[in-house]
C-alpha atoms as a PDB file:
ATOM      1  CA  UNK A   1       0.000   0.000   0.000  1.00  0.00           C
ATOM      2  CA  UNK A   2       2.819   2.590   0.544  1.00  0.00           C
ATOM      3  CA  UNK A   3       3.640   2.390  -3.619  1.00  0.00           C
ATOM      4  CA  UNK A   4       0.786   3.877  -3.889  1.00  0.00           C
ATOM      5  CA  UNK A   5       0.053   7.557  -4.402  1.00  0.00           C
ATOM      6  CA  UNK A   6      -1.364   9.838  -1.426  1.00  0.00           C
ATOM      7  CA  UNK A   7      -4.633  10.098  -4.091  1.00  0.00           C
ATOM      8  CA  UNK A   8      -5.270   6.732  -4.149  1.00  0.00           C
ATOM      9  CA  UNK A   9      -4.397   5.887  -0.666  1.00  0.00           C
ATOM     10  CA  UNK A  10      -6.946   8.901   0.483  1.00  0.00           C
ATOM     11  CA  UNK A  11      -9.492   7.089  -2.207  1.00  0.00           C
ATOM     12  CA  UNK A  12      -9.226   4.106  -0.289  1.00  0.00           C
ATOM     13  CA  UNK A  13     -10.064   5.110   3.000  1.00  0.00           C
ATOM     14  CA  UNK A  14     -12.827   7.497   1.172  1.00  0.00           C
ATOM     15  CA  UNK A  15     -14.651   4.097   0.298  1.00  0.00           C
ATOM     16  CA  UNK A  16     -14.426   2.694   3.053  1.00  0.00           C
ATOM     17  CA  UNK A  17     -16.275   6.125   4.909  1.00  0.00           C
ATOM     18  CA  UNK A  18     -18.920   5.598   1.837  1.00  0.00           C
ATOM     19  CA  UNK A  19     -19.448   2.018   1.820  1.00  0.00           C
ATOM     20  CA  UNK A  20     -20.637   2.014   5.325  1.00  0.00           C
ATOM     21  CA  UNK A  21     -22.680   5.227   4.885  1.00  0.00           C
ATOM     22  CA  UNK A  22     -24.309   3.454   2.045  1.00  0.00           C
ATOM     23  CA  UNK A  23     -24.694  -0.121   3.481  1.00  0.00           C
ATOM     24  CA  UNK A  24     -26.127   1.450   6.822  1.00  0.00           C
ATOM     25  CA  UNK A  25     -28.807   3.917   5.110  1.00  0.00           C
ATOM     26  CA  UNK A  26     -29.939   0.756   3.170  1.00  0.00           C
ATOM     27  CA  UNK A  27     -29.881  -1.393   6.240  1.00  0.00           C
ATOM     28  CA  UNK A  28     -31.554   1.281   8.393  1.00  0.00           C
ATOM     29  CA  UNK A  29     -34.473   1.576   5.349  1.00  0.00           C
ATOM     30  CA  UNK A  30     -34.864  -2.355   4.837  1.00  0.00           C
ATOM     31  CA  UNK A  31     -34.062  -4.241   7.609  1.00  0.00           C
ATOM     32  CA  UNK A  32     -34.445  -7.222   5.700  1.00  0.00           C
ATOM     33  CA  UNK A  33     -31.266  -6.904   3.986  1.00  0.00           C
ATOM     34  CA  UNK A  34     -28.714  -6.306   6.530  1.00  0.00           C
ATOM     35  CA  UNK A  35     -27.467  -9.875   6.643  1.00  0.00           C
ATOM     36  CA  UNK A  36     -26.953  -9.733   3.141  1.00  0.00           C
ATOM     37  CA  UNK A  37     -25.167  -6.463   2.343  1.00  0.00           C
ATOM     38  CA  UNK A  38     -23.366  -6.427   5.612  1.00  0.00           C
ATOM     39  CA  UNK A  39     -20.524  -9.188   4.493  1.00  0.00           C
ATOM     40  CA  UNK A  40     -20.234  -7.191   1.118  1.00  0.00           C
ATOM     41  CA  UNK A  41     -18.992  -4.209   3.561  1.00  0.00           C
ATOM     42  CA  UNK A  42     -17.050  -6.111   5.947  1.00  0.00           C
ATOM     43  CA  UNK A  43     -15.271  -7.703   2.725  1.00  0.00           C
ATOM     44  CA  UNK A  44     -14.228  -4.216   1.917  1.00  0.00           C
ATOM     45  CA  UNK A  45     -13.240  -3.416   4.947  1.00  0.00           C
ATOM     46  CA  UNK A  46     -11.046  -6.501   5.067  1.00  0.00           C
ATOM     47  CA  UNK A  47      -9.522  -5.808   1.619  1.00  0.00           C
ATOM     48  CA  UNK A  48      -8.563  -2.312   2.495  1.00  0.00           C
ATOM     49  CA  UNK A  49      -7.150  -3.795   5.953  1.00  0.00           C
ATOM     50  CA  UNK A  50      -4.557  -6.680   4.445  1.00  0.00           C
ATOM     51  CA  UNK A  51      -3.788  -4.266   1.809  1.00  0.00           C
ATOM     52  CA  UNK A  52      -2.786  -1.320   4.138  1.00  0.00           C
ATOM     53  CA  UNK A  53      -1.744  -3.991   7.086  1.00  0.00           C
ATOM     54  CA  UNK A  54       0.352  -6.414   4.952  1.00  0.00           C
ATOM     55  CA  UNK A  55       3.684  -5.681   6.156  1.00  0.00           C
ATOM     56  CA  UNK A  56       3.171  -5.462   9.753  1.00  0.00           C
ATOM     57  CA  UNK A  57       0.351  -7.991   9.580  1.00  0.00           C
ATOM     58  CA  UNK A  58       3.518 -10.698   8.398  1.00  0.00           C
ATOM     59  CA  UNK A  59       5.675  -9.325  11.042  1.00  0.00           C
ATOM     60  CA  UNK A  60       3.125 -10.343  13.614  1.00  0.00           C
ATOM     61  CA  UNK A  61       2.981 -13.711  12.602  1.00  0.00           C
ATOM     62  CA  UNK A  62       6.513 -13.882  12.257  1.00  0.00           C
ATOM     63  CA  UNK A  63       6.493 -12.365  15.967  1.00  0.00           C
ATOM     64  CA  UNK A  64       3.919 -15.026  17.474  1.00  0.00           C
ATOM     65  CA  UNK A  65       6.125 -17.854  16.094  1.00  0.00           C
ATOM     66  CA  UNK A  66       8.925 -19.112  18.699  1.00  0.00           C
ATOM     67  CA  UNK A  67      11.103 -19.470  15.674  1.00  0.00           C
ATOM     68  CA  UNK A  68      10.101 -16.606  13.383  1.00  0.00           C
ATOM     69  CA  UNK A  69       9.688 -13.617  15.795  1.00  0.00           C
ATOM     70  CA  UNK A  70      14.119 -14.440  15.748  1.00  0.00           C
ATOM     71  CA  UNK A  71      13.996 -13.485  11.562  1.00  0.00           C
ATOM     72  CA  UNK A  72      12.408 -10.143  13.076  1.00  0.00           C
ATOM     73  CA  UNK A  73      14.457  -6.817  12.851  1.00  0.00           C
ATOM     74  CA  UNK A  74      14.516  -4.874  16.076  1.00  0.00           C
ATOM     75  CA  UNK A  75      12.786  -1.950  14.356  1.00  0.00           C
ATOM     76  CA  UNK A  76      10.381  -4.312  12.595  1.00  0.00           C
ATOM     77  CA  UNK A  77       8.893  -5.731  15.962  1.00  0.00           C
ATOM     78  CA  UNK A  78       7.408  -2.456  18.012  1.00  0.00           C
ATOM     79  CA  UNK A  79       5.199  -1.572  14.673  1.00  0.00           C
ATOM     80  CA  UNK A  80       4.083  -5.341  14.502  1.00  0.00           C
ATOM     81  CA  UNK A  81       2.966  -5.486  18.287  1.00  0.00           C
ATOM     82  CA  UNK A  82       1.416  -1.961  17.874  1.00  0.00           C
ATOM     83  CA  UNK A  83      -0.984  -3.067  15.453  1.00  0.00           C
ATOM     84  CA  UNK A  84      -2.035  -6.198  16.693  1.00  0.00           C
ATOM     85  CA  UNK A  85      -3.176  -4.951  19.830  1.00  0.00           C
ATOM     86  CA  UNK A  86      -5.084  -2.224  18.261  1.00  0.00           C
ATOM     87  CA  UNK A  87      -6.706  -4.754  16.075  1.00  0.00           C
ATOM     88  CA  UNK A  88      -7.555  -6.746  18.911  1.00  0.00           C
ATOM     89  CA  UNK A  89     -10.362  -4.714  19.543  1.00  0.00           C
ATOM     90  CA  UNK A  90     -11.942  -5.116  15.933  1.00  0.00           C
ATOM     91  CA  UNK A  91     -11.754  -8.823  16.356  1.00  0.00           C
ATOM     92  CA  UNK A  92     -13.602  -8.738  19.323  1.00  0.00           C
ATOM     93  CA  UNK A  93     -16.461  -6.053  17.830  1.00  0.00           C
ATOM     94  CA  UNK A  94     -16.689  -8.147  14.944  1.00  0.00           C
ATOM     95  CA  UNK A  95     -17.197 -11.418  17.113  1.00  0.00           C
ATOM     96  CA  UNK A  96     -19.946  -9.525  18.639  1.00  0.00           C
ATOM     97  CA  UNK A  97     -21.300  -8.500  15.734  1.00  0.00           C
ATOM     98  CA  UNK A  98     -21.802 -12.193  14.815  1.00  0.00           C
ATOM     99  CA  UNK A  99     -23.403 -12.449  18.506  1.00  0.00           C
ATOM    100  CA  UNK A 100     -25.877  -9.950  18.421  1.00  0.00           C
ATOM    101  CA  UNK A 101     -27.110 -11.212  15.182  1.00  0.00           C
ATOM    102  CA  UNK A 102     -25.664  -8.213  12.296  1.00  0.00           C
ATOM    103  CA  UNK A 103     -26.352  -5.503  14.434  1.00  0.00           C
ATOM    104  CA  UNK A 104     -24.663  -2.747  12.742  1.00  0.00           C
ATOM    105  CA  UNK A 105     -22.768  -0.831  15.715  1.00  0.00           C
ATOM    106  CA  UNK A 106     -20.196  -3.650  16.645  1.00  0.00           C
ATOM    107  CA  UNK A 107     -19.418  -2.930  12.675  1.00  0.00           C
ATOM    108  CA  UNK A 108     -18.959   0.582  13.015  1.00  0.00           C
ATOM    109  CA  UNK A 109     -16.872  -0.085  16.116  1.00  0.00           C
ATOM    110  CA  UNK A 110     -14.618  -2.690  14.371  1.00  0.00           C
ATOM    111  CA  UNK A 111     -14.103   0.053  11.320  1.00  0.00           C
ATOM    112  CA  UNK A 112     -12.731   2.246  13.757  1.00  0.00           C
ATOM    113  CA  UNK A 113     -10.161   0.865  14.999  1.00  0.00           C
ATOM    114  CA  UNK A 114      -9.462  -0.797  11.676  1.00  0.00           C
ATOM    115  CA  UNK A 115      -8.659   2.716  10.348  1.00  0.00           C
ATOM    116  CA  UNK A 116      -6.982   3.143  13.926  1.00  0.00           C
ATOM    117  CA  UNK A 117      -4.352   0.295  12.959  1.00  0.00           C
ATOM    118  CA  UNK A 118      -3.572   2.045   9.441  1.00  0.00           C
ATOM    119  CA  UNK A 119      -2.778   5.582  11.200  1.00  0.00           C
ATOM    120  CA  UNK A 120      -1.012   3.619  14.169  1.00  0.00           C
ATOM    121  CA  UNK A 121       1.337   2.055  10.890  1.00  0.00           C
ATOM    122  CA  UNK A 122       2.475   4.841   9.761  1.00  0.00           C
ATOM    123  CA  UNK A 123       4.201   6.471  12.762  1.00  0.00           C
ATOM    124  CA  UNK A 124       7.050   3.732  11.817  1.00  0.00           C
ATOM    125  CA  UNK A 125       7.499   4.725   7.668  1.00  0.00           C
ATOM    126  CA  UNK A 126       8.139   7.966   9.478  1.00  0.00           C
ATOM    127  CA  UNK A 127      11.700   8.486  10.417  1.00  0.00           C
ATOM    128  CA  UNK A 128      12.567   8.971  14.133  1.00  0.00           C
ATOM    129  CA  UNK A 129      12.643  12.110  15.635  1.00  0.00           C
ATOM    130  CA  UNK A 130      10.034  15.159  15.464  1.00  0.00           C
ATOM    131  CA  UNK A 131       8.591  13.213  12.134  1.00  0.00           C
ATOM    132  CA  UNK A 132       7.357   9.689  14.088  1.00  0.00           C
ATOM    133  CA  UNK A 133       6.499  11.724  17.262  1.00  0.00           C
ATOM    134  CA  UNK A 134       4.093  13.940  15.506  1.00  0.00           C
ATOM    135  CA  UNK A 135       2.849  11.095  14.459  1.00  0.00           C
ATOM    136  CA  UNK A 136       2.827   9.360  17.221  1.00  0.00           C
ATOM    137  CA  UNK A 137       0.273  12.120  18.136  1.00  0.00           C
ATOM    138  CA  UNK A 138      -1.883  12.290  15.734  1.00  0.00           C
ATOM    139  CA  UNK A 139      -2.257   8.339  16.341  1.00  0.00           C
ATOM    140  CA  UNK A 140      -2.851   9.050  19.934  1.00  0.00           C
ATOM    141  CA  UNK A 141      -5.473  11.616  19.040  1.00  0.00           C
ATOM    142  CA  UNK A 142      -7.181   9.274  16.306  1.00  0.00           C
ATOM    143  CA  UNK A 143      -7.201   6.776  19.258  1.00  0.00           C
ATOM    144  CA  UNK A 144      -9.330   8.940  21.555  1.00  0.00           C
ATOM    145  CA  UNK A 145     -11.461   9.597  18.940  1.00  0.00           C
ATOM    146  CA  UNK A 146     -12.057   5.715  18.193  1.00  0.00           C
ATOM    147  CA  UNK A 147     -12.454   4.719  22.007  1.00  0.00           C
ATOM    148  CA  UNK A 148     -14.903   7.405  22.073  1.00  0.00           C
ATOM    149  CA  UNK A 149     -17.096   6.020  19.532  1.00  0.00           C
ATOM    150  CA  UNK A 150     -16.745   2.685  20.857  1.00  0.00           C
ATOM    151  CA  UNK A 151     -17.735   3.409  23.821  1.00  0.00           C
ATOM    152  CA  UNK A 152     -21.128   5.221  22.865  1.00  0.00           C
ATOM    153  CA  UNK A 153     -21.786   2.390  20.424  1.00  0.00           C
ATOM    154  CA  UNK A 154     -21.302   0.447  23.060  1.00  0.00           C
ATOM    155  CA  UNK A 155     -24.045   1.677  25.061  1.00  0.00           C
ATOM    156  CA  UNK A 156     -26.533   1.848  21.794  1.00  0.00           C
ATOM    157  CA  UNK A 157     -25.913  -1.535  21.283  1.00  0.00           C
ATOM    158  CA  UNK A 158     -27.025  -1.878  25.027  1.00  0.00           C
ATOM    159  CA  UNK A 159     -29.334   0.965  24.654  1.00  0.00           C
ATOM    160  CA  UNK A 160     -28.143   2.448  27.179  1.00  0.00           C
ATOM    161  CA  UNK A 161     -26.881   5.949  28.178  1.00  0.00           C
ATOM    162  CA  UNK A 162     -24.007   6.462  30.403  1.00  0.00           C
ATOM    163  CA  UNK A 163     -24.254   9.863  30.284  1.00  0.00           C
ATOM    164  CA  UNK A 164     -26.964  12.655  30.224  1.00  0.00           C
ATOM    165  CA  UNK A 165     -28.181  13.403  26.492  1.00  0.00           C
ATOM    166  CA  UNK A 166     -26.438  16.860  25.738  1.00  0.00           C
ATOM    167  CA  UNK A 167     -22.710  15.030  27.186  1.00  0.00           C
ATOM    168  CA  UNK A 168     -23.913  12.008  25.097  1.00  0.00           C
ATOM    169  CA  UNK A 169     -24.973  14.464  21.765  1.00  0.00           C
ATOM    170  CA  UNK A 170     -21.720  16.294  22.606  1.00  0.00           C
ATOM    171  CA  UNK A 171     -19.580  13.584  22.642  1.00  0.00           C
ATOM    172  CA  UNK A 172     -21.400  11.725  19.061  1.00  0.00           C
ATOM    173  CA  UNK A 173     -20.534  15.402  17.236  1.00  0.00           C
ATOM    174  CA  UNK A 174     -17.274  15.636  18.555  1.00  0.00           C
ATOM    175  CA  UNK A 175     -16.616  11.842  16.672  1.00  0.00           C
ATOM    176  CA  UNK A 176     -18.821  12.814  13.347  1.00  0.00           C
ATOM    177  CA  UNK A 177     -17.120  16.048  12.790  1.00  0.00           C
ATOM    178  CA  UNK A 178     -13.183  15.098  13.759  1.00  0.00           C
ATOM    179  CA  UNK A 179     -12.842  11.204  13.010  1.00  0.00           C
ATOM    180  CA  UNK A 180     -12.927  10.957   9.496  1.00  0.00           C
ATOM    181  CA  UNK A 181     -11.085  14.358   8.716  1.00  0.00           C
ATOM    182  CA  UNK A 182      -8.156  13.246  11.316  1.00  0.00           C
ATOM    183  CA  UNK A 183      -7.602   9.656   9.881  1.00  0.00           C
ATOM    184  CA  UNK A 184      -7.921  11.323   6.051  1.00  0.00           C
ATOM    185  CA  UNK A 185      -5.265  13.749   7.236  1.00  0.00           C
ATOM    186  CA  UNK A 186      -3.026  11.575   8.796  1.00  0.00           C
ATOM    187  CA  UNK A 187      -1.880   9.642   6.064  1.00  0.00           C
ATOM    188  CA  UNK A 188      -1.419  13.228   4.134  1.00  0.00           C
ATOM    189  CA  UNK A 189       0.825  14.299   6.947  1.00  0.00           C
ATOM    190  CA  UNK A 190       2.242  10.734   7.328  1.00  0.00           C
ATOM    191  CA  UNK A 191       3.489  10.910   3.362  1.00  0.00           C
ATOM    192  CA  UNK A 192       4.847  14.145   4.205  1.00  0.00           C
ATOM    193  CA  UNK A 193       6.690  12.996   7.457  1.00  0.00           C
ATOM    194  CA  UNK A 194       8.201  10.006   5.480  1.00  0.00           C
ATOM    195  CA  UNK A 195      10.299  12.403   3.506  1.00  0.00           C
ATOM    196  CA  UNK A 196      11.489  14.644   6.721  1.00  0.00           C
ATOM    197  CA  UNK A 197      14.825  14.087   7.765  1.00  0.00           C
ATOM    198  CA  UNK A 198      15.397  15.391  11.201  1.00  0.00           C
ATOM    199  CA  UNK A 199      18.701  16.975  12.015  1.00  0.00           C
ATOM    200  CA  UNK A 200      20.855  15.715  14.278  1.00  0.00           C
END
């Protein structure tokens, strides 16, 4: 996925934004489709995800191996661990997404920190120094953002409201308006970063 240009990369993550806009206004207006068009997103998803992921994604299996985590670089092992454990999360919303019978929110929960992992990626490309720390941020900030969200589709799923309903209405805009620009932007900044060289 790095050989490709910023454009396309951007593209990608556009579809993925789309797809599930799409796939949940038809699922929201006929019910009776949802177990059908629901895999076609998650397939996206999925595509996007290996594609992005592939590197690190072999690294971690390399790393979970008694024998291949020793063919592992030292650099190539902190971006590996990074992204499983973020993706640990999605595994689990999609597992209860299968458990509470295609119920949409687990979806949009596993999505997020699906496009969590890609941001969380690219603060290695980025050299070290000022370029993978400001990364590093906007991954941390990204990360907010996408335990945020989980947690208030969470409570839909459970419909249930932790919070009073302007916190909760705060909190849902605050995800809406910042997520999607902030992940777009990141990988922007992140081919940007990739061709800083700090001074030493």
């Amino acid at each position: 996925m790095q050989k490709l240009t910023p454009t396309t990369q951007v593209a990608l993550i556009f579809g993925v934004f789309l797809i599930s806009k799409v796939v949940g206004s038809v699922g929201a207006s006929h019910p009776e489709l949802r177990p059908w068009i629901t895999p076609v997103q998650v397939a996206y998803f999925v595509f996007v995800l290996l594609s992005w992921l592939a590197v690190p994604l072999m690294n971690l299996m390399l790393f979970v191996h008694p024998l291949g985590r020793h063919a592992l670089l030292d650099e190539q092992r902190p971006p590996a661990i990074a992204v499983g454990v973020t993706l640990l999360p999605a595994i689990a919303a999609t597992a209860l997404w299968l458990i509470t019978g295609f119920n949409e929110h687990p979806v949009e929960i596993a999505l997020d920190f699906c496009l969590l992992a890609i941001v969380v990626s690219a603060v290695w490309r980025c050299r070290p120094g000022w370029p993978r720390w400001t990364m590093a941020g906007l991954a941390i900030a990204v990360a907010i953002l996408a335990l945020n969200a989980s947690g208030i589709h969470f409570f839909l799923i459970r419909q249930e409201r932790l919070f009073p309903p302007p916190v909760f209405t705060a909190l849902w805009r605050l995800y809406l308006e910042f997520f999607t620009p902030l992940v777009v932007a990141s990988q922007l900044i992140a081919n940007v970063l990739q061709l800083s060289r700090p001074r030493r």
